[in-house]
N, C-alpha and C. Protein backbone atom coordinates (compact mmCIF):
# COMPACT_ATOMS: atom_id res chain seq x y z
N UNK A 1 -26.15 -7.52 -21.31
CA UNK A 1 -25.39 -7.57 -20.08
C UNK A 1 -24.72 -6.20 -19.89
N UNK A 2 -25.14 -5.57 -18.83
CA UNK A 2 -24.37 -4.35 -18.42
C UNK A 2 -22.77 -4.10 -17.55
N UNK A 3 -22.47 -3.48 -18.05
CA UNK A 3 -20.82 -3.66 -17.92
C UNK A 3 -21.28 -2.72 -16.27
N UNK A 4 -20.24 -3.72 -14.83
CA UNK A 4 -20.13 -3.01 -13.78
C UNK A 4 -19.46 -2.01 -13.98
N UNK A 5 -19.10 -0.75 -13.04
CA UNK A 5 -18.80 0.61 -12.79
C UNK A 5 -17.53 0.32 -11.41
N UNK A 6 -16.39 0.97 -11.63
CA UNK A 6 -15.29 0.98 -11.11
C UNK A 6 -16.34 1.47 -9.73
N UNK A 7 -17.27 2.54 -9.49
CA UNK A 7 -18.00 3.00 -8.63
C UNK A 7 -18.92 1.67 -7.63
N UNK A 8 -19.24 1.00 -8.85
CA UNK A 8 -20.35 -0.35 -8.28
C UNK A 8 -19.53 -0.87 -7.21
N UNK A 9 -17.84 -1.30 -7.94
CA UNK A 9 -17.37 -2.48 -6.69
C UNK A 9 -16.10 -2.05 -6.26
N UNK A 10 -15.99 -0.55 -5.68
CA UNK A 10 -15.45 0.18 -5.28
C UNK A 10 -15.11 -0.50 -3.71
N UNK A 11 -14.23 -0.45 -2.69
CA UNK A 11 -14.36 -0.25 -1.00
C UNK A 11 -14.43 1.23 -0.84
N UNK A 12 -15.59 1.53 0.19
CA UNK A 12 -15.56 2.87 0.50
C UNK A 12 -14.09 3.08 1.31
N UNK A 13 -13.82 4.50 1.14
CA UNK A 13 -12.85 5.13 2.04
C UNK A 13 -12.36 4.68 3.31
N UNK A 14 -13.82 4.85 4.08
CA UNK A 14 -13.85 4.68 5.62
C UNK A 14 -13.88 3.21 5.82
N UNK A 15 -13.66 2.41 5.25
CA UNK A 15 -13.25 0.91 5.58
C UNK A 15 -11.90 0.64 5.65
N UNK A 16 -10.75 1.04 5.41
CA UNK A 16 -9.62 1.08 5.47
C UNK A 16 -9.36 1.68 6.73
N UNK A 17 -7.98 1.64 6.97
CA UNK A 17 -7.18 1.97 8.09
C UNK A 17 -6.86 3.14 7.56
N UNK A 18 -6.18 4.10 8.04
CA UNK A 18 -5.63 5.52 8.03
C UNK A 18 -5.06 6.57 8.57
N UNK A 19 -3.73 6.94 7.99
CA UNK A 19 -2.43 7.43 8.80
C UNK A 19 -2.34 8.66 8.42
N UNK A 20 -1.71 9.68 9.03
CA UNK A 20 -0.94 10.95 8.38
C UNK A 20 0.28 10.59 7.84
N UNK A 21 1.02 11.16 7.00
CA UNK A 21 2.32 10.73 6.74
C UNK A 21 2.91 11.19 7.75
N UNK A 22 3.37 11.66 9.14
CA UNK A 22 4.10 11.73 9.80
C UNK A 22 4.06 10.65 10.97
N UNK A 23 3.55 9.80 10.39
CA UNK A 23 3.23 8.74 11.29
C UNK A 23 4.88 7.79 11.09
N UNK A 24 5.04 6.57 12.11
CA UNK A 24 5.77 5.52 11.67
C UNK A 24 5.34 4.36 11.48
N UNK A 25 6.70 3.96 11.41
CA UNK A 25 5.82 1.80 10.65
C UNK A 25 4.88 1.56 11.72
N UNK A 26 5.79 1.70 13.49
CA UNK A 26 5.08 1.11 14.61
C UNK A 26 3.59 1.46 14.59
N UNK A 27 3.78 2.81 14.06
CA UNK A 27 1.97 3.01 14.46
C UNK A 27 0.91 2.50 13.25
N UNK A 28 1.67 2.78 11.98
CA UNK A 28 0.70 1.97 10.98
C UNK A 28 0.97 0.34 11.06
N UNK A 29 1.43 0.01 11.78
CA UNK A 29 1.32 -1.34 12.06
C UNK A 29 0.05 -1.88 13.19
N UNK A 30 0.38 -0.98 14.06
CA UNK A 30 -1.10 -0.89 15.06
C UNK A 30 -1.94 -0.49 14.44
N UNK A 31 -2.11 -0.03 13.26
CA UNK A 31 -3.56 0.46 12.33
C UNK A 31 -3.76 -0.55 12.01
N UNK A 32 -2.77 -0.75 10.75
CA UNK A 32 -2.87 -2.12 9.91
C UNK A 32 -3.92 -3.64 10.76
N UNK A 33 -3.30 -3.82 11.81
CA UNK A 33 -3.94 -5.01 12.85
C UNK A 33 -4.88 -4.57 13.80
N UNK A 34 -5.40 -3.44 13.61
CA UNK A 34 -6.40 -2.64 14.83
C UNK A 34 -7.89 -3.56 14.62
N UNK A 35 -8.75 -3.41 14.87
CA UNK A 35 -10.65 -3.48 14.59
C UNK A 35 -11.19 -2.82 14.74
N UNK A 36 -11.91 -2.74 14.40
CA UNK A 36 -13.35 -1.80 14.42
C UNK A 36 -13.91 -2.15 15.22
N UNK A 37 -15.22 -1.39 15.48
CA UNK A 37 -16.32 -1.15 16.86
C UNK A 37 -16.53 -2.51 16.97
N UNK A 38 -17.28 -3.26 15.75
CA UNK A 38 -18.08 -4.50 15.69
C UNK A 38 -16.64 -5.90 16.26
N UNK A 39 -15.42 -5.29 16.50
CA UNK A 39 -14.33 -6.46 16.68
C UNK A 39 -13.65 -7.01 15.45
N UNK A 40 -14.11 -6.70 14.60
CA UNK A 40 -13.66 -7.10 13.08
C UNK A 40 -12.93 -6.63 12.41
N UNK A 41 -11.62 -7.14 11.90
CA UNK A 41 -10.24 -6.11 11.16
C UNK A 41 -11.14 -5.32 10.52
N UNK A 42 -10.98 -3.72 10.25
CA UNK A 42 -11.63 -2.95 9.32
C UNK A 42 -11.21 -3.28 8.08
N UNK A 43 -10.07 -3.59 7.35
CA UNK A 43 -10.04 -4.00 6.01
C UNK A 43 -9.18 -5.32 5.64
N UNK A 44 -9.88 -5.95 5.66
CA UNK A 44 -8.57 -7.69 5.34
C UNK A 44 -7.53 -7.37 4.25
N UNK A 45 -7.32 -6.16 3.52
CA UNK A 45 -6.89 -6.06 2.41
C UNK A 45 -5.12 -5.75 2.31
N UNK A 46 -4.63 -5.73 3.77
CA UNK A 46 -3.56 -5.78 4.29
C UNK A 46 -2.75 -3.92 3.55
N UNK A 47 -3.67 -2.83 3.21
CA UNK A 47 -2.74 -1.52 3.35
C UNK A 47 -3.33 -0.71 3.99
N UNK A 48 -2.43 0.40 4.58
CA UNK A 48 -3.16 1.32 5.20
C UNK A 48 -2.93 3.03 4.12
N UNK A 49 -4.07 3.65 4.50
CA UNK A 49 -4.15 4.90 3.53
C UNK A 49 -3.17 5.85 4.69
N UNK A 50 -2.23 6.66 3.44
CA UNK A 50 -1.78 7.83 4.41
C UNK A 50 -1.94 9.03 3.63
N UNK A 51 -2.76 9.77 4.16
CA UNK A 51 -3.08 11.13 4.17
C UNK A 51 -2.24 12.49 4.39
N UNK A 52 -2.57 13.95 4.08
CA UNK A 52 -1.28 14.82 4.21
C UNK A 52 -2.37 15.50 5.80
N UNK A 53 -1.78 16.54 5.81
CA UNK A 53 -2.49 17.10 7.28
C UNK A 53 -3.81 18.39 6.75
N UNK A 54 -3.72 18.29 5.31
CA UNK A 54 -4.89 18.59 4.58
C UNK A 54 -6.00 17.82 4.37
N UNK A 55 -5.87 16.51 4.61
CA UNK A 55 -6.70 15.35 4.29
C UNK A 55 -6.66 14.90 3.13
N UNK A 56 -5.93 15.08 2.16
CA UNK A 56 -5.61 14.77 0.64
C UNK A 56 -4.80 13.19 1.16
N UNK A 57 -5.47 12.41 0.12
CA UNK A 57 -4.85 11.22 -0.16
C UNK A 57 -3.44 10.90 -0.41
N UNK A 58 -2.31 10.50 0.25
CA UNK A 58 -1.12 10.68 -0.36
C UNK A 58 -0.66 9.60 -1.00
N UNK A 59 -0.61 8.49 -0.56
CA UNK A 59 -0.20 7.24 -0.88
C UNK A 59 -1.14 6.08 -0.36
N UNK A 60 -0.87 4.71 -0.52
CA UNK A 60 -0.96 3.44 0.42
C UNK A 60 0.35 2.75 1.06
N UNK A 61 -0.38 2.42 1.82
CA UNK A 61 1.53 1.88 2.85
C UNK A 61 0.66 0.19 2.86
N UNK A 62 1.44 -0.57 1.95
CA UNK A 62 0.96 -2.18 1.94
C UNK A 62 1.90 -2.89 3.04
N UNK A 63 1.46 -3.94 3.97
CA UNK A 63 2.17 -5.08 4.92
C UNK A 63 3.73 -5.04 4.12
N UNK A 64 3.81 -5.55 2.82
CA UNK A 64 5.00 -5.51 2.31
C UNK A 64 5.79 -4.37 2.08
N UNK A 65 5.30 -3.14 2.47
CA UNK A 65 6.01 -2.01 2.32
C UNK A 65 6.80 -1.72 3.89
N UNK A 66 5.86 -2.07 4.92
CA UNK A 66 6.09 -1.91 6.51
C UNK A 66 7.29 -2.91 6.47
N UNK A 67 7.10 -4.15 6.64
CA UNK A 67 8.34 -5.28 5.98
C UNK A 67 9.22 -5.21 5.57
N UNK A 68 9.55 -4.25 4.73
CA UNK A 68 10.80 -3.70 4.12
C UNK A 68 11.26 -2.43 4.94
N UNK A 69 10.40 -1.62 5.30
CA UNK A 69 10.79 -0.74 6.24
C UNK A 69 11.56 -1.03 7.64
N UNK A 70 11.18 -2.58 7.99
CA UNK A 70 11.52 -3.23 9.29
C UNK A 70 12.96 -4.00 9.15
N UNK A 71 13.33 -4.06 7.40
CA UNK A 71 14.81 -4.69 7.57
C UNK A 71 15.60 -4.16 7.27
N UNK A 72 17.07 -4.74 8.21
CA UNK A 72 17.97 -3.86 9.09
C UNK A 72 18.72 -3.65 7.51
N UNK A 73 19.06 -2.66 7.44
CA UNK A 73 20.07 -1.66 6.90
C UNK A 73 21.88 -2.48 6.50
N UNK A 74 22.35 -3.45 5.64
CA UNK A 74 23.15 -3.59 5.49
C UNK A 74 24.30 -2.75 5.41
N UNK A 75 24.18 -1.76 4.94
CA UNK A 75 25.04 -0.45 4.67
C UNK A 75 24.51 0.44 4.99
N UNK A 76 25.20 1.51 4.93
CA UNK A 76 25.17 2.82 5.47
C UNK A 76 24.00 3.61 4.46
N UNK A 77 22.95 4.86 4.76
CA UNK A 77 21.85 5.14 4.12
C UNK A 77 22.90 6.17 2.74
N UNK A 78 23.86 6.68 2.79
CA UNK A 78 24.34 7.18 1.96
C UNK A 78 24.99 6.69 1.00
N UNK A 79 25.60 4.97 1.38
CA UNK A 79 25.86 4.10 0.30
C UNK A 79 25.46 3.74 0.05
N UNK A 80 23.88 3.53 0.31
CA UNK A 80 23.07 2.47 -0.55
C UNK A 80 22.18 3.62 -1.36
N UNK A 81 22.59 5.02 -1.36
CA UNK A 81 21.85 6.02 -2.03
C UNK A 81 22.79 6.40 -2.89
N UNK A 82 24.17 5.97 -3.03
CA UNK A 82 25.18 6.13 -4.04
C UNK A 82 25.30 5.15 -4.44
N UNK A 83 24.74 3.77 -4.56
CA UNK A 83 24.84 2.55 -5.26
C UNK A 83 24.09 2.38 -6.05
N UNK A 84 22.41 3.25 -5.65
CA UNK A 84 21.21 3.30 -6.16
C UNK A 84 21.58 4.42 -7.47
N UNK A 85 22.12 5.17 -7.28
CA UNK A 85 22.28 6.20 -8.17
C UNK A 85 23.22 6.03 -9.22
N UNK A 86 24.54 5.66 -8.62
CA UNK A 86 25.52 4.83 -9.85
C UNK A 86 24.75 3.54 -10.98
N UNK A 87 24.45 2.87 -9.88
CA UNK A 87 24.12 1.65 -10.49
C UNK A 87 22.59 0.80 -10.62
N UNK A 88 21.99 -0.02 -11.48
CA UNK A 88 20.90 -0.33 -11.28
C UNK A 88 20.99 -1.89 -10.87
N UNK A 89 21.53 -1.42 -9.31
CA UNK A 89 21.70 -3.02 -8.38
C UNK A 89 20.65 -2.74 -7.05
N UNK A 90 20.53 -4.11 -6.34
CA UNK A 90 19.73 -3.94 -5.19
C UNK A 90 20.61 -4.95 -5.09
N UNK A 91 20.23 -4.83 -3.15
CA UNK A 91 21.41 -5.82 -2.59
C UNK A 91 20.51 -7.06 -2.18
N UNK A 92 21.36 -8.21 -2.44
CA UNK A 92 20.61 -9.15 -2.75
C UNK A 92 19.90 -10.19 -1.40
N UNK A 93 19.02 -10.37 -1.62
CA UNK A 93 17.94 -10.75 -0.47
C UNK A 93 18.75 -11.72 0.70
N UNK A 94 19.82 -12.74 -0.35
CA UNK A 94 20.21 -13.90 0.31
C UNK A 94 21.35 -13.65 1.26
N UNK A 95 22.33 -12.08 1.49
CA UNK A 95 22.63 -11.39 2.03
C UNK A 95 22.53 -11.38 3.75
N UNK A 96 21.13 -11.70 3.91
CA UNK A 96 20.64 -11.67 5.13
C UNK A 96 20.46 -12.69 5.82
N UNK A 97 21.13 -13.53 5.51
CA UNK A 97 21.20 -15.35 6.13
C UNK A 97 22.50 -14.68 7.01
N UNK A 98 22.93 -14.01 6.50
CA UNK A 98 24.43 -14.03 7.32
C UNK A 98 24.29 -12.51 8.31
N UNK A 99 23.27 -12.35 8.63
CA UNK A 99 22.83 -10.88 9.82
C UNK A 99 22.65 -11.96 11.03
N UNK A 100 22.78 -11.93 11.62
CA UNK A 100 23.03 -12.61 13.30
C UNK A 100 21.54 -12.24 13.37
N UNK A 101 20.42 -13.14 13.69
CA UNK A 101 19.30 -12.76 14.66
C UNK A 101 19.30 -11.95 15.31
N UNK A 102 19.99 -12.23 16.44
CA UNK A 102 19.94 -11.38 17.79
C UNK A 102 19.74 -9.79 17.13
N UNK A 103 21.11 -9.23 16.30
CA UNK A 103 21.55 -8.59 16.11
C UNK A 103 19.93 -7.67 14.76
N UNK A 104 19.50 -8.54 14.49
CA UNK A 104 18.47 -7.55 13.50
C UNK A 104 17.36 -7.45 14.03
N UNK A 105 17.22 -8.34 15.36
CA UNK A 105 15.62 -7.99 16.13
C UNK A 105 16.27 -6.66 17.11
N UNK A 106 17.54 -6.43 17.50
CA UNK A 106 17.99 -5.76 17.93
C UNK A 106 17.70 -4.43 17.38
N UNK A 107 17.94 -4.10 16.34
CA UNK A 107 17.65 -3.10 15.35
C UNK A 107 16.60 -3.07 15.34
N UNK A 108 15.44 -3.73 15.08
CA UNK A 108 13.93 -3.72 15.15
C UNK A 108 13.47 -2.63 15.92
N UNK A 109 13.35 -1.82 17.46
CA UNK A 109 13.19 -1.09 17.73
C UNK A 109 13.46 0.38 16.65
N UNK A 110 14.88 0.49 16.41
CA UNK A 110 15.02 1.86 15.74
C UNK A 110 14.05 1.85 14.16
N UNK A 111 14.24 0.86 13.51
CA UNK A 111 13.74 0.90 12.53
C UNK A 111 12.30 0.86 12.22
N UNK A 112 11.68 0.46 13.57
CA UNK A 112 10.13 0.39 13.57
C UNK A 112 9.89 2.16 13.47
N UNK A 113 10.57 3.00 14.06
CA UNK A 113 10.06 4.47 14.41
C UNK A 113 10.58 5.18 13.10
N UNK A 114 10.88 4.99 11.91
CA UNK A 114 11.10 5.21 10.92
C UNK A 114 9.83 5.59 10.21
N UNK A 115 10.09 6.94 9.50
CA UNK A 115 8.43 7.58 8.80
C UNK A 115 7.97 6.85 7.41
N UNK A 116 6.35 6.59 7.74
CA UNK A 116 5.64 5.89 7.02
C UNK A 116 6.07 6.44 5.19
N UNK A 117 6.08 7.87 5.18
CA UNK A 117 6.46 8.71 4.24
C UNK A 117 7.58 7.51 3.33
N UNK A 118 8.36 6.92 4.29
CA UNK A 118 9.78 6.76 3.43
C UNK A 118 9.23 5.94 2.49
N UNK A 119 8.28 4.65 3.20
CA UNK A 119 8.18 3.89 2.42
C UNK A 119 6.38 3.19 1.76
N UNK A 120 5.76 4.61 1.75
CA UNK A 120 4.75 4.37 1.06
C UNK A 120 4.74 4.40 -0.44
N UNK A 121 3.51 3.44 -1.00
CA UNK A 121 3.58 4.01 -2.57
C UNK A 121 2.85 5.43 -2.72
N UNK A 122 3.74 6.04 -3.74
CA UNK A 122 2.64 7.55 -4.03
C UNK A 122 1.42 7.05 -4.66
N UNK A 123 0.33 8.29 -4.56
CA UNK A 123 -0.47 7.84 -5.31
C UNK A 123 -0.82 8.14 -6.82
N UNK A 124 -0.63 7.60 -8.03
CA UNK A 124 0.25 7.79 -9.63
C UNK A 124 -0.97 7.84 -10.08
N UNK A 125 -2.06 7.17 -9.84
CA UNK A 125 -3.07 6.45 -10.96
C UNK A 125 -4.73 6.62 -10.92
N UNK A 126 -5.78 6.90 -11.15
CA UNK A 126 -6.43 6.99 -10.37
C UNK A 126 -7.79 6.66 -11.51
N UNK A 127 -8.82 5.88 -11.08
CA UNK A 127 -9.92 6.10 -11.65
C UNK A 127 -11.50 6.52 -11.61
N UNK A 128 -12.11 6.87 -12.88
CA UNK A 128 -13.37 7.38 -12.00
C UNK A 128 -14.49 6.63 -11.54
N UNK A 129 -15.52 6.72 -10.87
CA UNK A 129 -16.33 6.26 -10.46
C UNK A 129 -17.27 5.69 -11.72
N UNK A 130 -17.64 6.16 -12.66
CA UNK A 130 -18.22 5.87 -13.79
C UNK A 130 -17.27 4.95 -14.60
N UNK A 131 -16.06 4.69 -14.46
CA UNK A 131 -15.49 3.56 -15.30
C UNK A 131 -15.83 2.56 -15.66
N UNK A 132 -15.32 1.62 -16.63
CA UNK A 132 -15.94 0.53 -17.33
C UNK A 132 -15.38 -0.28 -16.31
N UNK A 133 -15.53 -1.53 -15.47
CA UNK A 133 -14.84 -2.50 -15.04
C UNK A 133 -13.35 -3.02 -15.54
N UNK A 134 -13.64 -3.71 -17.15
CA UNK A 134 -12.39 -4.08 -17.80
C UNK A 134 -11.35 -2.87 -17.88
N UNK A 135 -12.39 -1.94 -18.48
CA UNK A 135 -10.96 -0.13 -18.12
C UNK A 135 -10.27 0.17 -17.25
N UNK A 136 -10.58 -0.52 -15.97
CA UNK A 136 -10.38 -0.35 -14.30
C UNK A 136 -9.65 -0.96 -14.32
N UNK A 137 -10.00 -2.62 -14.71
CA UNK A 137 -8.84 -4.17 -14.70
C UNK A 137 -7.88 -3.98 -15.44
N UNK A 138 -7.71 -3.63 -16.58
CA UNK A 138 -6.82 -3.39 -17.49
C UNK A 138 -6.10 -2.59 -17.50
N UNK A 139 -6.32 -0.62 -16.87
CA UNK A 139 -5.26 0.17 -16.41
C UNK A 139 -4.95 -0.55 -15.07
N UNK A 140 -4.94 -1.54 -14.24
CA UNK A 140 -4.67 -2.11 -13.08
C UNK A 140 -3.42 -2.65 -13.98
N UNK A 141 -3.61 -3.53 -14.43
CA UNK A 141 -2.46 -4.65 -15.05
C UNK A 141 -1.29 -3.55 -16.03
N UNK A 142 -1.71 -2.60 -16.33
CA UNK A 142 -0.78 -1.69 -17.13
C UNK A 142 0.07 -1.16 -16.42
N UNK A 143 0.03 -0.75 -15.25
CA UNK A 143 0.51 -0.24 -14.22
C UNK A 143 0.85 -1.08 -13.24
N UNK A 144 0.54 -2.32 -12.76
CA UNK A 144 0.93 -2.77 -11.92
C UNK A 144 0.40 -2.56 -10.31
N UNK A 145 -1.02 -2.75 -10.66
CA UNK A 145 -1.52 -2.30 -9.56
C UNK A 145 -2.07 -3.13 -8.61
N UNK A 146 -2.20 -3.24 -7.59
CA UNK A 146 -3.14 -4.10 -6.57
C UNK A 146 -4.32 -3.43 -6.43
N UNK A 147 -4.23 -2.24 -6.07
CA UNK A 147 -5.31 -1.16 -5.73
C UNK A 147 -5.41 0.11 -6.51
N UNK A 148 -6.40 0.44 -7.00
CA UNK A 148 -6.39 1.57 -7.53
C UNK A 148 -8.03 2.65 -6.68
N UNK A 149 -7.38 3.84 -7.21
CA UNK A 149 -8.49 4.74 -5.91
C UNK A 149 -9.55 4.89 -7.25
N UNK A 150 -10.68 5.79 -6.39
CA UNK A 150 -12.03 5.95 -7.42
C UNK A 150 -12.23 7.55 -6.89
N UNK A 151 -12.33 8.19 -8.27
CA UNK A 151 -12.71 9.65 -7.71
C UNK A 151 -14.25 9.69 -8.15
N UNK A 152 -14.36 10.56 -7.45
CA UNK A 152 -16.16 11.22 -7.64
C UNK A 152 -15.94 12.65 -7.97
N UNK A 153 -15.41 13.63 -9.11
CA UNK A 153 -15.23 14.42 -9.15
C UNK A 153 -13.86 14.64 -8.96
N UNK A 154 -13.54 15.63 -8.11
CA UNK A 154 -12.09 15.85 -6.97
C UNK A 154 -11.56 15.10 -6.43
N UNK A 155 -12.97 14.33 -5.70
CA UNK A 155 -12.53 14.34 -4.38
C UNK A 155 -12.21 11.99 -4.38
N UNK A 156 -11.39 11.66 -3.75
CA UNK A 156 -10.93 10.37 -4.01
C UNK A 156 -12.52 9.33 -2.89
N UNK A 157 -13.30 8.46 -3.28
CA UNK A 157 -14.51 7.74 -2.64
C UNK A 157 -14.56 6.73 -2.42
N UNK A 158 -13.29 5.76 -3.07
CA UNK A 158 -12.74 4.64 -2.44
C UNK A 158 -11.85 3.71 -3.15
N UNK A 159 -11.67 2.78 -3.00
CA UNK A 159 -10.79 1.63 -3.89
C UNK A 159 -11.01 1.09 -4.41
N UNK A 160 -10.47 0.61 -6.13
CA UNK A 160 -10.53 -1.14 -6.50
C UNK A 160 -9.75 -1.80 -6.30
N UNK A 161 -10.00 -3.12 -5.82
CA UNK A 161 -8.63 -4.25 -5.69
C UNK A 161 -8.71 -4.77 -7.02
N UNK A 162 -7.83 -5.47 -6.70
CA UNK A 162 -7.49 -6.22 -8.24
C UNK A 162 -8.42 -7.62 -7.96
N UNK A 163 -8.38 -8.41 -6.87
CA UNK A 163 -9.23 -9.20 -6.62
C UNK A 163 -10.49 -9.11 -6.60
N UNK A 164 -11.27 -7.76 -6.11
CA UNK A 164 -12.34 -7.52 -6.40
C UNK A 164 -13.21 -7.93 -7.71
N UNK A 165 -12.20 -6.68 -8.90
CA UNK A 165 -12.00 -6.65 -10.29
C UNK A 165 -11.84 -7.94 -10.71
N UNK A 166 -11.49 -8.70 -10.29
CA UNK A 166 -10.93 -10.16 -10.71
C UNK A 166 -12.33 -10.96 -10.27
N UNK A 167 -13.01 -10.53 -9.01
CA UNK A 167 -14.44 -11.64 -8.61
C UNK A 167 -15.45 -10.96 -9.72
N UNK A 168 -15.26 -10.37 -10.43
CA UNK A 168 -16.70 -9.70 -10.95
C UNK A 168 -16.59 -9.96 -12.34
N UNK A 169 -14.98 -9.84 -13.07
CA UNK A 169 -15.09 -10.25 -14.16
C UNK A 169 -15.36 -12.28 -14.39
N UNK A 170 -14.72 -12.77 -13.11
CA UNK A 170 -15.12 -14.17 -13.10
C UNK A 170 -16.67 -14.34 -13.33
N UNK A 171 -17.05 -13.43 -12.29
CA UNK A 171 -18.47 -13.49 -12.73
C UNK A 171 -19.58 -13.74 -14.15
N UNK A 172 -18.87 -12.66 -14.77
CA UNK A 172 -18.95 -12.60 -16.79
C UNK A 172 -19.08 -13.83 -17.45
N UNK A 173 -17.91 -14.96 -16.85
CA UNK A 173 -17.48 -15.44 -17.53
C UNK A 173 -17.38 -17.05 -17.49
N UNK A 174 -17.76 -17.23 -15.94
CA UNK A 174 -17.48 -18.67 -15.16
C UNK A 174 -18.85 -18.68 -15.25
């Protein structure tokens, strides 16, 4: 039995959505939900790639990253960057029962035009196209990954999901 290649069950590049980092949530949100020619979301995989104005890969911006970008600001950006720094607290989710509706869809406008930059993941990790599958699955889980990219050399040729990685080793084994 031949072990698959991080390369074999890769998503190419050009199946994803894709931003510059000077983009905002609003517009990678219109990526994120856009289609392709054929009418069909280009990637069900819910992130979009953001790029520098070199074309270098910079990060992924996941639904849950836009999401967090979209909620309203309890405090001020300099106290919650001196709370972050003093202390290893986050303010706590249940917090936001007590934000008035009105008042955080209200905010929704400013915070939608906020840069994709703030709140993408960088990109830390990367593997090659010739990889072992389990090497792929396993630096996935070491790191904490959903997605990891595939180089061909230099240059970055597409993605593994973790689900992917996850249908192929089922495969092995079921």
């Amino acid at each position: 039995m031949t072990s698959k290649r991080a390369g074999e069950i890769m998503i190419p590049l050009d199946r994803f959505p894709h931003i510059p980092y000077w983009f905002t949530l609003r517009q990678a949100m219109a990526e994120l939900s856009g289609v392709g020619p054929d009418q069909t979301l280009r990637c069900p995989c819910g992130i979009v790639l953001v790029f520098s104005a070199q074309n270098q890969l910079l990060g992924m911006l996941r639904a849950q990253d836009i999401l967090g970008g979209l909620r309203p600001r309890l405090t001020s950006s300099a106290a919650e960057n001196r709370a972050d720094r003093a202390f290893d607290v986050a303010v706590d989710p249940n917090l936001f029962r007590f934000y008035e509706y009105e008042r955080a869809v209200g905010k929704l406008p400013e915070q939608i035009e906020r840069p994709v930059v703030d709140f993408m993941q960088p990109l830390a990790t990367t593997v090659n196209v010739d990889d072992d599958l389990l090497q792929t699955a396993y630096l996935m889980i070491h790191e904490g990954l959903d997605q990891v990219p595939v180089l061909e050399g230099e240059r970055i040729v597409g993605l593994v999901s973790a689900l992917d990685a996850l249908r192929h080793i089922a495969r092995l084994v079921v």
